[in-house]
Protein backbone atom coordinates (compact mmCIF):
# COMPACT_ATOMS: atom_id res chain seq x y z
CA UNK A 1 20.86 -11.14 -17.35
CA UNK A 2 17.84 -10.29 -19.30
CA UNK A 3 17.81 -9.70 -23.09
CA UNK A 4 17.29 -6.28 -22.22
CA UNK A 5 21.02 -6.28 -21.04
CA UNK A 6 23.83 -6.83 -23.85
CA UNK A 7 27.25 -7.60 -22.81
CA UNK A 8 29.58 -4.81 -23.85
CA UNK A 9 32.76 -5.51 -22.16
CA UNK A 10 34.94 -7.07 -19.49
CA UNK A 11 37.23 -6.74 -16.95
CA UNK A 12 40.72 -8.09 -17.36
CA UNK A 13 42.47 -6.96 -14.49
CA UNK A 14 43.43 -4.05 -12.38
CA UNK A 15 45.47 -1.44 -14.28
CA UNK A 16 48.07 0.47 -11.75
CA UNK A 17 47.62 0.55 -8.26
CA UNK A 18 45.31 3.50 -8.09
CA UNK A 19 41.78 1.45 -9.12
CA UNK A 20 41.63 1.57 -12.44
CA UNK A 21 40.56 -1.68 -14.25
CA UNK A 22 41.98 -2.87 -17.81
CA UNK A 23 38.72 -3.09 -19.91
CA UNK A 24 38.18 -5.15 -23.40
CA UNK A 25 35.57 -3.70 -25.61
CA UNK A 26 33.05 -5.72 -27.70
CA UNK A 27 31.61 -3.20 -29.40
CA UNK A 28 32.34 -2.52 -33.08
CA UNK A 29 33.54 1.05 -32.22
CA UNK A 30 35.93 -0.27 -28.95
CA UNK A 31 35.09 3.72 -27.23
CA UNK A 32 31.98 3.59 -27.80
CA UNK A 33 31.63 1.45 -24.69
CA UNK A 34 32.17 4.42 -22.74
CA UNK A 35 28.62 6.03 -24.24
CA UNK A 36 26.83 3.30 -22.31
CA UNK A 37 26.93 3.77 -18.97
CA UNK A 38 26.08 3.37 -16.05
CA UNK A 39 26.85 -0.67 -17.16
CA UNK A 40 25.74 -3.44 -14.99
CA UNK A 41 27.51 -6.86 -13.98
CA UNK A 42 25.36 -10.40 -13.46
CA UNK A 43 24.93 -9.43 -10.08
CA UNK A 44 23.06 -6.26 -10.47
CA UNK A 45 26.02 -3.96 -8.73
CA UNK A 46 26.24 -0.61 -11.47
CA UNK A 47 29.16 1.55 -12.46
CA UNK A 48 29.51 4.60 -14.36
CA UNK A 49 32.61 4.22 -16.82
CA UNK A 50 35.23 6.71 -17.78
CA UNK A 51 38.11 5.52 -20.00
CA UNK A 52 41.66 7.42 -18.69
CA UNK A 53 43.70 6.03 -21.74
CA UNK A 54 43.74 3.18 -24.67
CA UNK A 55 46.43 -0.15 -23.84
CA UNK A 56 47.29 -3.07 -25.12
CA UNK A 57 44.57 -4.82 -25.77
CA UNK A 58 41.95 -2.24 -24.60
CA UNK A 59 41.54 0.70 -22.50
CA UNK A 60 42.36 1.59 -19.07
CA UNK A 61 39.25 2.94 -17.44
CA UNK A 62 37.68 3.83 -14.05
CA UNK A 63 34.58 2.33 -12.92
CA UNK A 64 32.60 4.38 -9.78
CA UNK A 65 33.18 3.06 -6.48
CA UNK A 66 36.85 1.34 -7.41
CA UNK A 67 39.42 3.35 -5.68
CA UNK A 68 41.95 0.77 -4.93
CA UNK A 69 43.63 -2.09 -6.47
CA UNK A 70 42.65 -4.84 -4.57
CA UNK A 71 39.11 -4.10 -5.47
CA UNK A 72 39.98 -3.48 -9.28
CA UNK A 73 41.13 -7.22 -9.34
CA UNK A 74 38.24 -8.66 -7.58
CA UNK A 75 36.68 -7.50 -11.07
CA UNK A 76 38.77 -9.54 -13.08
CA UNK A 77 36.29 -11.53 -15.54
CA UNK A 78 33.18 -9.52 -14.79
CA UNK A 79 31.11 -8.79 -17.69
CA UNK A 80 30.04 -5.43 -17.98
CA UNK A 81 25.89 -4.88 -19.83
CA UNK A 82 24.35 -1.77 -21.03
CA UNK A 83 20.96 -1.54 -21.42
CA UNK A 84 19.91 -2.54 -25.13
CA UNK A 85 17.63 0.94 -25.68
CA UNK A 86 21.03 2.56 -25.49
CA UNK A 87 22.89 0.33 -28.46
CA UNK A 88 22.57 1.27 -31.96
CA UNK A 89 19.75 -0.63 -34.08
CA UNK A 90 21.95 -3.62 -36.36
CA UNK A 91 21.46 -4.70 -39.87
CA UNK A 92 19.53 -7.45 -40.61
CA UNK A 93 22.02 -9.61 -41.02
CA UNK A 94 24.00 -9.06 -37.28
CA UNK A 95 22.80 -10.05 -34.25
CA UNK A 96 23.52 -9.64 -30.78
CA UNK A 97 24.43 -12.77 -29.16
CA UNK A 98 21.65 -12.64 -26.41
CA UNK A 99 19.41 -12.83 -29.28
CA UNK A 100 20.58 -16.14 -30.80
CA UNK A 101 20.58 -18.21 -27.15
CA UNK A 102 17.62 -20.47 -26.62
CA UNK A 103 16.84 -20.21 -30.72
CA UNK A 104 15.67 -23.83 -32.16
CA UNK A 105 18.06 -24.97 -34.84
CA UNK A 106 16.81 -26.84 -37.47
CA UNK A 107 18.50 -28.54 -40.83
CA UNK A 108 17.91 -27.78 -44.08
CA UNK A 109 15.13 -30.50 -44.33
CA UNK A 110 13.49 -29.02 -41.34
CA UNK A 111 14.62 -31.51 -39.06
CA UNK A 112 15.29 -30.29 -35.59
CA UNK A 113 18.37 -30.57 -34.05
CA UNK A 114 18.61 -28.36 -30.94
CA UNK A 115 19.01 -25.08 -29.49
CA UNK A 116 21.56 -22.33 -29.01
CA UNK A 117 23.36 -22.66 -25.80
CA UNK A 118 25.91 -19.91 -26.49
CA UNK A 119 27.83 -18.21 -29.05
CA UNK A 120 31.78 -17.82 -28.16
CA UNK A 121 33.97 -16.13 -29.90
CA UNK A 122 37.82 -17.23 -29.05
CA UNK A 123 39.67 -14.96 -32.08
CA UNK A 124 38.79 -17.22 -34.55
CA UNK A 125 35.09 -15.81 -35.38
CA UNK A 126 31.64 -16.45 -34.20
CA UNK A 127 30.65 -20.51 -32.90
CA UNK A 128 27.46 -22.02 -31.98
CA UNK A 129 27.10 -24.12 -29.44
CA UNK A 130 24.01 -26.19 -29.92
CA UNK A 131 22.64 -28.62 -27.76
CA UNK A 132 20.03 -31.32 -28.29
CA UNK A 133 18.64 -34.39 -27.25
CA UNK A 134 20.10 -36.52 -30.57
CA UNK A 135 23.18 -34.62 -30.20
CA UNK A 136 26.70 -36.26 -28.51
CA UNK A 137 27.22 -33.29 -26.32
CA UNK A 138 27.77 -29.65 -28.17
CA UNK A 139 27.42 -29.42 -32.03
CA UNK A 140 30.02 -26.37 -32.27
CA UNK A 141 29.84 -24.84 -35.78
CA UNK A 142 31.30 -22.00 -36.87
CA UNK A 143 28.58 -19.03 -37.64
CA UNK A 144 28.91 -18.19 -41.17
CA UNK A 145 26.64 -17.53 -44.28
CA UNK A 146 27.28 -21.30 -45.38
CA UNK A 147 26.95 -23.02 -42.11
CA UNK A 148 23.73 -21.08 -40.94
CA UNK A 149 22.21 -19.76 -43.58
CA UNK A 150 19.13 -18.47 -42.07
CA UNK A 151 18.51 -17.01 -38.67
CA UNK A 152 14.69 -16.28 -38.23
CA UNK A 153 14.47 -14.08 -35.03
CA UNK A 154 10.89 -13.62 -35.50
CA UNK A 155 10.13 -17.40 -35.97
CA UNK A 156 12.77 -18.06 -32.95
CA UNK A 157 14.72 -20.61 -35.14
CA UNK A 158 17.81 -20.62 -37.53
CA UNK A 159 18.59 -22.97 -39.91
CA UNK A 160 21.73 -25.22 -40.27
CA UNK A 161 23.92 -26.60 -43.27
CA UNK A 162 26.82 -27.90 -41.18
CA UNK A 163 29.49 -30.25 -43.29
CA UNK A 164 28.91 -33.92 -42.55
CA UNK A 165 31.55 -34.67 -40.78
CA UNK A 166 30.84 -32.30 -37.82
CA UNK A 167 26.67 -33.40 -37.61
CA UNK A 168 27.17 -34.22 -34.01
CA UNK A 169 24.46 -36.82 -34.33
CA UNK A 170 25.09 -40.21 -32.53
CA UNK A 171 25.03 -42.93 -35.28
């Protein structure tokens, strides 16, 4: 996807056996995901959204076209993207994660160290995975005030204080 698409949601699973598709939010206000259709997958294909009722976990919803549940569960693990003039405008100091990929990461001595390749998020808050030529494979570091105190969007860079023991440089 383009960086004019922001990932909103996903599919978990079917819901029922009448199409309806278990959906996890990621947006700060979990309905609000409704407010941003039609949302796209990686593929292009485009569904209008209506939530039926809030679960476990997220909200049961119907997506157009998915009328059975055999075809709700071939969604399972499909990102869902709304188009970025439709999301609200963020404080300077969030950032959607589209915006941080490809960024140069430097140290605090201006020393360059990679780029983004992702940001994940597994429960546990925010990581960056950075990736670099004088790296041993990913430099994952959590994505706080102390371990990246700086991101520059306008200068395409952020800037890096990670502990020592997690450098990720090969010695």
């Amino acid at each position: 996807m383009n960086k004019d698409q922001i990932v909103v949601g996903v599919v978990a699973g079917a819901f029922g056996v009448k199409g309806e598709v278990r959906l996890k939010s990621f947006c700060a206000e979990p309905e609000d995901i409704a407010n941003y259709s039609p949302l796209r997958t990686e593929k292009g294909d485009e569904y209008t959204l209506k939530i039926t009722r809030q679960v476990k976990n997220g909200f049961a919803a119907r997506l157009s076209g998915i009328r059975f549940k055999d075809e709700a569960d071939k969604l399972r693990g499909v990102k869902l993207y709304a188009d970025r003039s439709l999301l609200p405008s963020l404080p300077d100091d969030e950032y959607y994660y589209t915006d941080l990929i490809g960024l140069d990461v430097v140290d605090t001595g201006g020393e360059k160290i990679g780029k983004i390749a992702a940001v994940e998020n597994h429960g546990a808050g925010d990581i960056l995975d950075i990736r670099g030529a004088g790296l041993n494979g990913s430099l994952l570091l959590a994505f706080t005030q102390d371990a990246v105190p700086t991101v520059d969007l306008a200068s395409g860079r952020v800037v890096i204080d990670p502990p020592e023991e997690i450098s990720g440089k090969e010695t």
